[in-house]
Protein backbone atom coordinates (compact mmCIF):
# COMPACT_ATOMS: atom_id res chain seq x y z
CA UNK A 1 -5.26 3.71 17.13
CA UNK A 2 -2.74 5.82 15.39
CA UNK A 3 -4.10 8.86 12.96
CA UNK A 4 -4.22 8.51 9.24
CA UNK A 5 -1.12 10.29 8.49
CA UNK A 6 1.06 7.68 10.56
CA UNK A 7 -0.59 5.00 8.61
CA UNK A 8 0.87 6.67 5.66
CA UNK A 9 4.52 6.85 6.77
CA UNK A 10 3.92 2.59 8.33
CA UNK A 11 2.88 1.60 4.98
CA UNK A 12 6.10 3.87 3.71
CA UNK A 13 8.21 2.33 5.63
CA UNK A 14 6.79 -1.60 5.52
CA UNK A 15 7.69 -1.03 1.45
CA UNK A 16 11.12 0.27 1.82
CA UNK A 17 12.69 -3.56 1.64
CA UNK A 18 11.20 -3.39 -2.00
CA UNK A 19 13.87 -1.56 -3.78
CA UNK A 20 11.37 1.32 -4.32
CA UNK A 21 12.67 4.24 -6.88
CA UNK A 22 9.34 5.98 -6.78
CA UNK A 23 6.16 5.70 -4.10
CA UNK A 24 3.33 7.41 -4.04
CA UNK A 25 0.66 6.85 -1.29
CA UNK A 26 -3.11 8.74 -1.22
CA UNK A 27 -5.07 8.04 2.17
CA UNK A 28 -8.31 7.60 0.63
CA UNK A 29 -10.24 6.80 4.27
CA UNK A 30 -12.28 10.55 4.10
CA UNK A 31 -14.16 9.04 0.85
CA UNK A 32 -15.09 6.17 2.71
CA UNK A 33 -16.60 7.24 5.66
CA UNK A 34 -19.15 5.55 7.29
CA UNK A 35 -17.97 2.13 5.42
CA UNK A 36 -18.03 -0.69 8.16
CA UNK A 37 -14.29 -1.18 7.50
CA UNK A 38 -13.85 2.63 8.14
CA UNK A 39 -15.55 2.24 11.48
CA UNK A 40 -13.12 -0.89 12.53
CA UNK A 41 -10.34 1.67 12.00
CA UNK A 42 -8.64 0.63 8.82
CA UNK A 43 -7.96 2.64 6.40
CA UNK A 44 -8.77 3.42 2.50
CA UNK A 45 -5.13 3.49 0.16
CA UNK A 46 -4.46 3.70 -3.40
CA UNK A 47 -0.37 3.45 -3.84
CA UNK A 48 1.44 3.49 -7.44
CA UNK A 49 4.98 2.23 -6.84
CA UNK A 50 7.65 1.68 -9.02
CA UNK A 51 10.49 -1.01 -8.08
CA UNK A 52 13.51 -2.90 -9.17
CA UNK A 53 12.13 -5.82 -7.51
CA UNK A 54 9.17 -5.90 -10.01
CA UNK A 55 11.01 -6.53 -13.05
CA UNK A 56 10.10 -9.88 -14.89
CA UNK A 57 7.20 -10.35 -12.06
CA UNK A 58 3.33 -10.63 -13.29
CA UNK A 59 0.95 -8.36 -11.69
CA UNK A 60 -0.46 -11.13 -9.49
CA UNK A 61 3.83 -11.75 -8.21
CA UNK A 62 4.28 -7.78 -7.59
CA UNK A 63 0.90 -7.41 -5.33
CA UNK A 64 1.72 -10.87 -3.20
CA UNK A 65 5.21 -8.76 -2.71
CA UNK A 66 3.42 -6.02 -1.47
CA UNK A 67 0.99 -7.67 0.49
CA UNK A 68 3.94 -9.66 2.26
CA UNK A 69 5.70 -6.67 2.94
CA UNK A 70 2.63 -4.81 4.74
CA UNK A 71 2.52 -7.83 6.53
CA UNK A 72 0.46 -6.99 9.92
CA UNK A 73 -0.74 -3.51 8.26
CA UNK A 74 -3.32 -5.46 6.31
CA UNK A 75 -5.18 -6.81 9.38
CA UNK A 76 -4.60 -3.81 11.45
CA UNK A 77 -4.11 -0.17 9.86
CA UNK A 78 -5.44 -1.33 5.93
CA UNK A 79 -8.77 -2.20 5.40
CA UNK A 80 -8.81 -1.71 1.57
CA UNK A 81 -5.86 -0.98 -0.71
CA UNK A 82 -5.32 -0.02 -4.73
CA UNK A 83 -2.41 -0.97 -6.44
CA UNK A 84 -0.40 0.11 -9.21
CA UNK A 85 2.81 -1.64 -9.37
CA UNK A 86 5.26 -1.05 -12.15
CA UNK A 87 9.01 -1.92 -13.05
CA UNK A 88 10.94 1.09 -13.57
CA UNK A 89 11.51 0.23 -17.68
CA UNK A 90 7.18 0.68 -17.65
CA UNK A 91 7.23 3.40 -16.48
């Protein structure tokens, strides 16, 4: 299993085909442990991320993008992850 900072820089890197302009990512997993899904190894994320690709989507649109673009990482290195999604005109 790799540590909690490399998670950090896969999920940084799974986002990149979004068009990102601004990403921030908190590793939340020390708040959460003991949690059964902190035990299997996944971690605990909150991201706020601002993209181009987000403009004229609906909330529901913007997290399916992000979920497809973790692919793999939300079976394997994600057990629970917060969202905050914006265009780059909101923000």
């Amino acid at each position: 299993m790799e540590a909690p900072r490399d998670r950090v820089n896969l999920i940084r890197s799974a986002l990149q085909k979004l068009e990102i302009t601004q990403l921030t990512i908190h590793d939340e997993s020390p708040m959460h442990a003991g949690h059964a899904g902190a035990r299997k190894g996944g971690g605990h994320f909150a991201i706020d991320i601002v993209s181009n690709a987000f403009t004229g989507k609906s909330a529901v649109q913007r997290h399916q993008m992000i979920y497809e673009a973790l692919g793999d990482l939300m079976t394997s290195e994600i057990h629970a992850i917060s969202i905050q999604a914006k265009a780059p005109e909101e923000v």
